[in-house]
C-alpha atoms as a PDB file:
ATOM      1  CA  UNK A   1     -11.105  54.222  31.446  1.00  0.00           C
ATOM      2  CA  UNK A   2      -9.336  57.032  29.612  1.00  0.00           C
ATOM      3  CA  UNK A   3      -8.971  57.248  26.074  1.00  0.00           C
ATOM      4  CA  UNK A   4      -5.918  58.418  24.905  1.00  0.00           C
ATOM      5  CA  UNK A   5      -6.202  61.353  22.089  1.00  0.00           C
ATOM      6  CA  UNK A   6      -6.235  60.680  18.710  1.00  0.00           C
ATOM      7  CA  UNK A   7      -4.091  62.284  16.415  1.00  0.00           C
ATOM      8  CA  UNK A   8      -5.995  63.526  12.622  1.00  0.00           C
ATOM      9  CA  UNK A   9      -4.082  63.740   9.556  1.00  0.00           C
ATOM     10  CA  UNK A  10      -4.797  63.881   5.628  1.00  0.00           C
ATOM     11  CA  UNK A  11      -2.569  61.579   3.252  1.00  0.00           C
ATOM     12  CA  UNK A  12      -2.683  61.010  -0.450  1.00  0.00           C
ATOM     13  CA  UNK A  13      -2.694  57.554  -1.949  1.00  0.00           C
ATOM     14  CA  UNK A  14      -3.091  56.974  -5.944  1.00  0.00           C
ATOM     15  CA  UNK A  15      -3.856  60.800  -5.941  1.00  0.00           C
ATOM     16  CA  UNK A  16      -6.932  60.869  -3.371  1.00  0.00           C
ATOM     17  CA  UNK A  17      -7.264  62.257   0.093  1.00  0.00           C
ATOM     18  CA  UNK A  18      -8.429  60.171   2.857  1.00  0.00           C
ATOM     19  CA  UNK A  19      -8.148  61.402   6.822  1.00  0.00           C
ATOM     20  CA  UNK A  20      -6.476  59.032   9.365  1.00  0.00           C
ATOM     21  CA  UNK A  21      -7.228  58.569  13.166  1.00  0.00           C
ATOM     22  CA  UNK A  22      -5.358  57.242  15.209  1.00  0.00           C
ATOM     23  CA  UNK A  23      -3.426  57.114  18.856  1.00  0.00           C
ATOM     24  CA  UNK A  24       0.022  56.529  16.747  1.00  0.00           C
ATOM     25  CA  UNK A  25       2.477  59.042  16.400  1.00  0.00           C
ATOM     26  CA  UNK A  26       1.474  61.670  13.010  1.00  0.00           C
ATOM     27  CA  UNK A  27       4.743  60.627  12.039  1.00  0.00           C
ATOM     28  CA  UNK A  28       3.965  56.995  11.842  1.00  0.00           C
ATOM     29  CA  UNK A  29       0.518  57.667  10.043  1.00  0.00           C
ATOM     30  CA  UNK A  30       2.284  60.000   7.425  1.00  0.00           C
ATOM     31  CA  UNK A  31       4.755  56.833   7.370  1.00  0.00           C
ATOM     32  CA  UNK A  32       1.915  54.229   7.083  1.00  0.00           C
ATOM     33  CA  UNK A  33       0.130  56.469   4.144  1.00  0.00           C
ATOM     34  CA  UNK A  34       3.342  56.809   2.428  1.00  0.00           C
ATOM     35  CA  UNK A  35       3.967  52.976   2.563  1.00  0.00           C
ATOM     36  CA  UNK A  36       0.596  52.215   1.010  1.00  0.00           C
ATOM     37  CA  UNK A  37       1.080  54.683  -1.417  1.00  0.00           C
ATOM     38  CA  UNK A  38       4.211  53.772  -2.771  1.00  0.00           C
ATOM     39  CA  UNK A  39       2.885  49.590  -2.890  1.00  0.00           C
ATOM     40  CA  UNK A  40      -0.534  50.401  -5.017  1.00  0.00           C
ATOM     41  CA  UNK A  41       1.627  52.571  -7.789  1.00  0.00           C
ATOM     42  CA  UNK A  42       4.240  50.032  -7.849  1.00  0.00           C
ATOM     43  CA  UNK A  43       1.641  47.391  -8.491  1.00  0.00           C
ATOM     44  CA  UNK A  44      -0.653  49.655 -10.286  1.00  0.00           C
ATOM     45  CA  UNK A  45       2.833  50.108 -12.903  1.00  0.00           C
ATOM     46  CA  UNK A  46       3.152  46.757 -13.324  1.00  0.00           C
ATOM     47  CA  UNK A  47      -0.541  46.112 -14.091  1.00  0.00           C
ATOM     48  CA  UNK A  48      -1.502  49.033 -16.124  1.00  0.00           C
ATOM     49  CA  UNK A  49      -5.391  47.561 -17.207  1.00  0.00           C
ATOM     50  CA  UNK A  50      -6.164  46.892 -13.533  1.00  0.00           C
ATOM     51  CA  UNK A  51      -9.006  49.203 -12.097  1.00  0.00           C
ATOM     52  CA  UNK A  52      -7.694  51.025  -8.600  1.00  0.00           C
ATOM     53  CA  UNK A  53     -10.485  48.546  -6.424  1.00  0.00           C
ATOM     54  CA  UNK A  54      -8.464  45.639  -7.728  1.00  0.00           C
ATOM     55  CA  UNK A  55      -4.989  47.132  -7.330  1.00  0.00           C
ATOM     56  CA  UNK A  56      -6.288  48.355  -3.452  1.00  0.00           C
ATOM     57  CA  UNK A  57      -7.115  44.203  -3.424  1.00  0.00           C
ATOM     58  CA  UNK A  58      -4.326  43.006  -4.690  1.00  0.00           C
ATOM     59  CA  UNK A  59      -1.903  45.669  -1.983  1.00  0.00           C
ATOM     60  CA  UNK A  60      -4.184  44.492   0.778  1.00  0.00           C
ATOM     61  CA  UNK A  61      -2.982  40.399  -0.437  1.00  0.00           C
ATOM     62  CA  UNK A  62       0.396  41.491  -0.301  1.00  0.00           C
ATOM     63  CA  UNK A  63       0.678  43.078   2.985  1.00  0.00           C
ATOM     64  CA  UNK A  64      -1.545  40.305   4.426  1.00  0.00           C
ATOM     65  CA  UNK A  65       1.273  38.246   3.380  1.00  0.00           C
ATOM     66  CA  UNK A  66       4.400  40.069   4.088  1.00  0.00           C
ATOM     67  CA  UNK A  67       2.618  40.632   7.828  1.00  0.00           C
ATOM     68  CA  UNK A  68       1.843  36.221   8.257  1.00  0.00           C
ATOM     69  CA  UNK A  69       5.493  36.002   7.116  1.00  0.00           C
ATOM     70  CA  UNK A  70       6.794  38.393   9.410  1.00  0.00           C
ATOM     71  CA  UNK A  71       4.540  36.641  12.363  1.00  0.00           C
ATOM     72  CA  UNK A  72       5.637  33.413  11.318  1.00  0.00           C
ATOM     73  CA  UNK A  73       9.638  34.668  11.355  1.00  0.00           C
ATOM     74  CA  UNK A  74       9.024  36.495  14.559  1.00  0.00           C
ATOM     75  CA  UNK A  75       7.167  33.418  16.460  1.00  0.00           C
ATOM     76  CA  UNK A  76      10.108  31.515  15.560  1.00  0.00           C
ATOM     77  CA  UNK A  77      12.723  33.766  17.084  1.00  0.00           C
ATOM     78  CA  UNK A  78      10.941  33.605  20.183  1.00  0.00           C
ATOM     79  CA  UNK A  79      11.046  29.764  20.338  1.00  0.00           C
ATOM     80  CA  UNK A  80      14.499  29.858  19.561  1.00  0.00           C
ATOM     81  CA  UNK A  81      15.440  32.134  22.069  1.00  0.00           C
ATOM     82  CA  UNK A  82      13.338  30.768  24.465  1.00  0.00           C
ATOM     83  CA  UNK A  83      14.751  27.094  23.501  1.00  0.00           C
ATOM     84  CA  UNK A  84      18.257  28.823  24.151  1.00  0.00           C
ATOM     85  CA  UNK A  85      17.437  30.410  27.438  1.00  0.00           C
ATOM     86  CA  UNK A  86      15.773  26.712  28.534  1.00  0.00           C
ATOM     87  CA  UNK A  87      19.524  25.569  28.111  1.00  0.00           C
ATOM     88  CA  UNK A  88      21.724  28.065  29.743  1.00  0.00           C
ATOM     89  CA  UNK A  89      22.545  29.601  26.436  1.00  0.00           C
ATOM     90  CA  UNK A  90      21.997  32.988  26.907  1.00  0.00           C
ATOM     91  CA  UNK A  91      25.778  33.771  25.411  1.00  0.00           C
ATOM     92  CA  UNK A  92      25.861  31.850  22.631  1.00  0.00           C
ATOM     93  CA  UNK A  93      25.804  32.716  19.214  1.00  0.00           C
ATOM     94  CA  UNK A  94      24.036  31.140  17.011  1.00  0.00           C
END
């Protein structure tokens, strides 16, 4: 099987470097790096005493739980729609 190519870029988060690899889009990695960034100094603002391995910690809780919500909101979309599409819905509004 081929493996598609994987893209290598450099982004800065709380000041050091680390390389990404990936098959996304560079634009999406920059994106990604620039999203983590921006969570760990918020956090690391509001919690000026806590070393960066916690703060890294306490980003990695957060998007753990901003990613279950987002599962949990998307899962029940789809049973809505599909609930709505079981009874000849497809126009309605909800």
């Amino acid at each position: 099987m081929e493996e598609k190519e994987k893209n290598r870029i450099s982004v800065y988060i709380m000041g050091e470097e680390y390389i990404l690899r990936g098959s996304s889009s560079t634009d999406k990695m920059h994106e990604v790096g620039h999203y983590v960034d921006q969570l760990m100094k918020s956090l690391a603002e509001n919690n000026i005493q806590m070393s960066k391995q916690k703060i890294a910690v306490l980003a990695a809780l957060n998007l753990a739980d901003e990613l279950l919500r987002l599962k949990k909101d998307n899962s029940l979309n789809t049973e809505n729609l599909r609930d709505r599409k079981e009874r000849g819905g497809d126009n309605e509004l909800a």
